[in-house]
Protein backbone atom coordinates (compact mmCIF):
# COMPACT_ATOMS: atom_id res chain seq x y z
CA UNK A 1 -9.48 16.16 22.30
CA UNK A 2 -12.50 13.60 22.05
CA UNK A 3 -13.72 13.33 18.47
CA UNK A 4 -16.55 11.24 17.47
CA UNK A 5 -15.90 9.99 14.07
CA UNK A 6 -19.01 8.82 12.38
CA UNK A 7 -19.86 10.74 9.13
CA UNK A 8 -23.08 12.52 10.73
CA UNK A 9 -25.92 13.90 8.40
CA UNK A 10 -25.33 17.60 8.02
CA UNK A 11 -27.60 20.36 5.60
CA UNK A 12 -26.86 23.53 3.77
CA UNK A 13 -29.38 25.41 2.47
CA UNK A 14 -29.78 23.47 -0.80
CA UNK A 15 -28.21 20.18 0.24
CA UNK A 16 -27.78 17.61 2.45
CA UNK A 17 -24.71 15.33 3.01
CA UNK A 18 -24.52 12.28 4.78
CA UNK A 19 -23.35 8.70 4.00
CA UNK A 20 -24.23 6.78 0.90
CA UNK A 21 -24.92 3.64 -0.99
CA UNK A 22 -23.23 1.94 -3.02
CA UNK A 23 -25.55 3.56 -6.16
CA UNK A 24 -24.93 6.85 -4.99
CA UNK A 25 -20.88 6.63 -5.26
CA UNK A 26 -21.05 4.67 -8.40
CA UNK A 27 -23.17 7.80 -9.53
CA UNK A 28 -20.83 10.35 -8.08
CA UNK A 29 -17.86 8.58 -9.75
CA UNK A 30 -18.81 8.58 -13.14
CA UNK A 31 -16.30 10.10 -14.47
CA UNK A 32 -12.66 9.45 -13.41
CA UNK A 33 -11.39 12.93 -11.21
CA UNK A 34 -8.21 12.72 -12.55
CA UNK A 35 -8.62 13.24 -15.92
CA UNK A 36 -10.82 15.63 -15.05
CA UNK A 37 -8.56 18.13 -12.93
CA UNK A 38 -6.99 20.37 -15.80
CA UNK A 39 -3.81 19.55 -14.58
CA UNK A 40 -0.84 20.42 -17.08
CA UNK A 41 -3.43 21.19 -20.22
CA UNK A 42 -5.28 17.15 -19.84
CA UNK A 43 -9.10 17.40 -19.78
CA UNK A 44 -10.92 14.51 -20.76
CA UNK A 45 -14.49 13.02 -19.80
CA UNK A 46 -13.37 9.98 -19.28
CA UNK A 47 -15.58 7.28 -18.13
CA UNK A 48 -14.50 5.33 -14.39
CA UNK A 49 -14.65 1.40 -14.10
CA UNK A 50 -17.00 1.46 -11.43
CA UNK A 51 -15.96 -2.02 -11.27
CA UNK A 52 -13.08 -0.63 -9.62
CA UNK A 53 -15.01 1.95 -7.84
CA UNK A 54 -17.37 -0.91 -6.49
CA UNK A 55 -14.94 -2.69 -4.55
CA UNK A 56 -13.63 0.47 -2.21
CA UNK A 57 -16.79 -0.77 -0.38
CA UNK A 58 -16.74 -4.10 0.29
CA UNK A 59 -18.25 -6.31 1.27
CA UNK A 60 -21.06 -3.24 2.53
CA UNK A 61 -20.94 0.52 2.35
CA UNK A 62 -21.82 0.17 6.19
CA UNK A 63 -18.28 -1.88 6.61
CA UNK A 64 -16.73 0.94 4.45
CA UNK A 65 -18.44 3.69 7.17
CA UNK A 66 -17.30 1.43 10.13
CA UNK A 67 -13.50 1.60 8.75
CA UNK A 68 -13.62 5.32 7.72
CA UNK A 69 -14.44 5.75 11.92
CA UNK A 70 -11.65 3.77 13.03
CA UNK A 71 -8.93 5.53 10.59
CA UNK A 72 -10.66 8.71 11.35
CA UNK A 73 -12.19 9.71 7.94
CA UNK A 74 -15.69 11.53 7.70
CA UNK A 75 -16.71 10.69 4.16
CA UNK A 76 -19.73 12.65 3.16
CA UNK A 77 -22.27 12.53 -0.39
CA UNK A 78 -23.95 15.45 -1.37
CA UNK A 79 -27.07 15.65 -2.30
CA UNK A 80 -29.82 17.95 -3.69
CA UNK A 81 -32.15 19.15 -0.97
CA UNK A 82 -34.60 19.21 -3.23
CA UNK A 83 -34.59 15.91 -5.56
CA UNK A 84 -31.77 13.78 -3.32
CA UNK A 85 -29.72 13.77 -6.06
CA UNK A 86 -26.41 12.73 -5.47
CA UNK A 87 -24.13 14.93 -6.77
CA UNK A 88 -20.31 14.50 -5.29
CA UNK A 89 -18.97 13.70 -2.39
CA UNK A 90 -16.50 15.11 0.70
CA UNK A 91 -14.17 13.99 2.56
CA UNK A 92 -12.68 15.15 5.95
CA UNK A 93 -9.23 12.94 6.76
CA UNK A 94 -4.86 13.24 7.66
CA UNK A 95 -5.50 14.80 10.97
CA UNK A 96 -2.18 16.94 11.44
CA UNK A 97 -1.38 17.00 14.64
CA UNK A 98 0.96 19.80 14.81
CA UNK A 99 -1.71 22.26 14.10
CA UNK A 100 -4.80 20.46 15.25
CA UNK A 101 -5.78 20.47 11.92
CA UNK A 102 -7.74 18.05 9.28
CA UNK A 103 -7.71 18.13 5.64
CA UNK A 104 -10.68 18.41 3.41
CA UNK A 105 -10.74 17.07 -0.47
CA UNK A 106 -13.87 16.60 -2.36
CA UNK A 107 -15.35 15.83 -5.73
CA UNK A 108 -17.84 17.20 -7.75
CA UNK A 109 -19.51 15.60 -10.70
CA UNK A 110 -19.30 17.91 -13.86
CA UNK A 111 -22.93 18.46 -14.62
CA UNK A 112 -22.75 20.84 -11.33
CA UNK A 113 -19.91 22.55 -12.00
CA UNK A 114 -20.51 26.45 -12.03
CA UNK A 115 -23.64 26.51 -9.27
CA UNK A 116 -22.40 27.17 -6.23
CA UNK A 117 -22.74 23.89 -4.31
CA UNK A 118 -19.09 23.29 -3.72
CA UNK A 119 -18.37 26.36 -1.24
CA UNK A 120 -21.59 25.77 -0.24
CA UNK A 121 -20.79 22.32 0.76
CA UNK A 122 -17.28 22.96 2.34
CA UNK A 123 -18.73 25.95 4.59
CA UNK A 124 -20.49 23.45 6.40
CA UNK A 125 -18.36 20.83 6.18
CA UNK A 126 -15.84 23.42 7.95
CA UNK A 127 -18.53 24.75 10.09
CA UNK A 128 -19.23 21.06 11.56
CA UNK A 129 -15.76 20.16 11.68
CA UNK A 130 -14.89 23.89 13.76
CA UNK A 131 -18.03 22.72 16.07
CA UNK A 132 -16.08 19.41 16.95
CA UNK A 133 -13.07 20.78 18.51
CA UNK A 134 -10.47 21.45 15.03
CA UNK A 135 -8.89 24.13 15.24
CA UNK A 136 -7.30 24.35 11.39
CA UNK A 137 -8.87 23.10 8.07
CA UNK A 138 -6.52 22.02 5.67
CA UNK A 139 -7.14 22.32 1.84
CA UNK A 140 -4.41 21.22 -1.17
CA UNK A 141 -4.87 21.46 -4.81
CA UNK A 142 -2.24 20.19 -7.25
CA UNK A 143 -0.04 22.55 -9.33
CA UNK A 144 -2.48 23.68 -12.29
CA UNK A 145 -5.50 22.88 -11.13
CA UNK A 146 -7.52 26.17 -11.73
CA UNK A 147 -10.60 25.35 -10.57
CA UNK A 148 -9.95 23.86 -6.70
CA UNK A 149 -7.18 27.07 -6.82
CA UNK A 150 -10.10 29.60 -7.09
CA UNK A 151 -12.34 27.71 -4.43
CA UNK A 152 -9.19 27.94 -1.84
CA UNK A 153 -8.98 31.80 -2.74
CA UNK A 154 -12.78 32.27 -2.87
CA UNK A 155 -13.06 30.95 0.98
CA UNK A 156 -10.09 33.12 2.22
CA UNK A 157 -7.61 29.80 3.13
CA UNK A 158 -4.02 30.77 3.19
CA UNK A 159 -1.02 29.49 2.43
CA UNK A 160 0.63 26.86 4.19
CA UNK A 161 3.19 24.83 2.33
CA UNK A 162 4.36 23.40 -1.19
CA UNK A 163 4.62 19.64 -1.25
CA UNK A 164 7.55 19.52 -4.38
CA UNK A 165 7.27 16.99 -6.39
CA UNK A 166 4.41 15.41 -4.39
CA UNK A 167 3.82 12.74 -7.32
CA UNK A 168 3.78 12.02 -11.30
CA UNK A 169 1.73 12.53 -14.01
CA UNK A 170 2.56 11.55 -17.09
CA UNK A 171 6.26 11.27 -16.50
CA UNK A 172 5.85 14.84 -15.12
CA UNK A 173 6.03 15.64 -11.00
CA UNK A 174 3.84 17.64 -9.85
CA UNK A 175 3.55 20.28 -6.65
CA UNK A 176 0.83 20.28 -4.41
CA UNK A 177 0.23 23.44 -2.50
CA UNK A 178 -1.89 23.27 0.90
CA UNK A 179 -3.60 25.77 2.22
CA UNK A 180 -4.90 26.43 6.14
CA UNK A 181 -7.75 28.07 7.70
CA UNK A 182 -7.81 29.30 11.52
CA UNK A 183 -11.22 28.48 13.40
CA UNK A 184 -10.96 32.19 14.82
CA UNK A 185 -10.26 33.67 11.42
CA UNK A 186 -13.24 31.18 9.87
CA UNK A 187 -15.76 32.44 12.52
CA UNK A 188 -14.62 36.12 12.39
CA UNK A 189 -15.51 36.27 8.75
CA UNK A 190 -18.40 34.28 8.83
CA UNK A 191 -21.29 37.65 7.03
CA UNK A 192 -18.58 38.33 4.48
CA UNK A 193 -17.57 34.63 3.57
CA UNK A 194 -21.93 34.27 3.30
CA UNK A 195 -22.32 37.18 1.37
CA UNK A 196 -19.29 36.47 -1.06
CA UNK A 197 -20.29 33.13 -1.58
């Protein structure tokens, strides 16, 4: 299978996602994900260093987009159609072989939690990646994460596998369940999944 790597512009109906600058991450990470899961009763708006943040992309965010190709990663922002508002980001990576599969993860800043945009974005994220010869999408949330739970069960992925113990929060391990989604069962219930979502 020939796959062309390079995170290519792609649109819903309210949003478009493509690559971004260096503004547009530091935006999206604004607050630091991990505090922000829900796992095992922590929730906290806690503030990133984008310091930190900053140098995942040097020297350039187009030397960042260059390595993402070679290690096969699609990393895409989203944006607001409407305003170009960037408002998280997705990413497409850990090709599995053994199913012909790729696994999606994403982040979403919190003041657009609740509208929509998330299964909005990973329908055509899944859509695109279907189009370029996968044949499995691969989604895991961690052990107590609600919210990514009810996106996997909103979407119709199913269960694939536990990863025990995966890694540690707080002194505490924690699982990580994956879930899978066929091409042919993805395309089969394409008017349900639109009218659901």
């Amino acid at each position: 299978m020939s796959i062309d790597y390079k995170t290519k512009s792609i649109e819903s109906d309210r949003l478009i996602l493509s690559k971004g600058t260096l503004n547009d991450y530091l935006s999206v990470y604004e607050y630091d994900f991990g505090k922000l899961r829900d796992i095992d009763g922590e929730f906290e708006y806690c503030k990133n260093n984008l310091a930190e943040i900053e140098k995942w992309f040097k020297p350039t965010t187009e030397e960042f987009y260059l390595k993402c190709e070679k290690n096969h990663v699609f990393d895409w922002v989203i944006y607001l159609k409407d305003s170009i508002q960037p408002i998280g980001n997705i990413v497409a990576d850990r090709e599995n072989m053994e199913t012909n599969g790729i696994e999606i993860s994403f982040n979403l800043h919190p003041n657009y939690w609740g509208t929509g945009y998330m299964p909005e974005t990973i329908i055509v994220v899944m859509n695109y990646l279907f189009e370029l010869g996968f044949e499995n999408i691969i989604y895991g949330y961690d052990d107590g994460n609600i919210k990514s739970k009810k996106v996997s069960e909103k979407l119709g992925f199913k269960e694939f596998r536990i990863k025990k113990s995966d890694w540690v929060k707080n002194g505490k391990p924690i699982d990580v369940y994956e879930t899978i989604m066929a091409k042919e069962k993805w395309l089969s219930e394409t008017e349900k999944r639109v009218e659901k979502c």
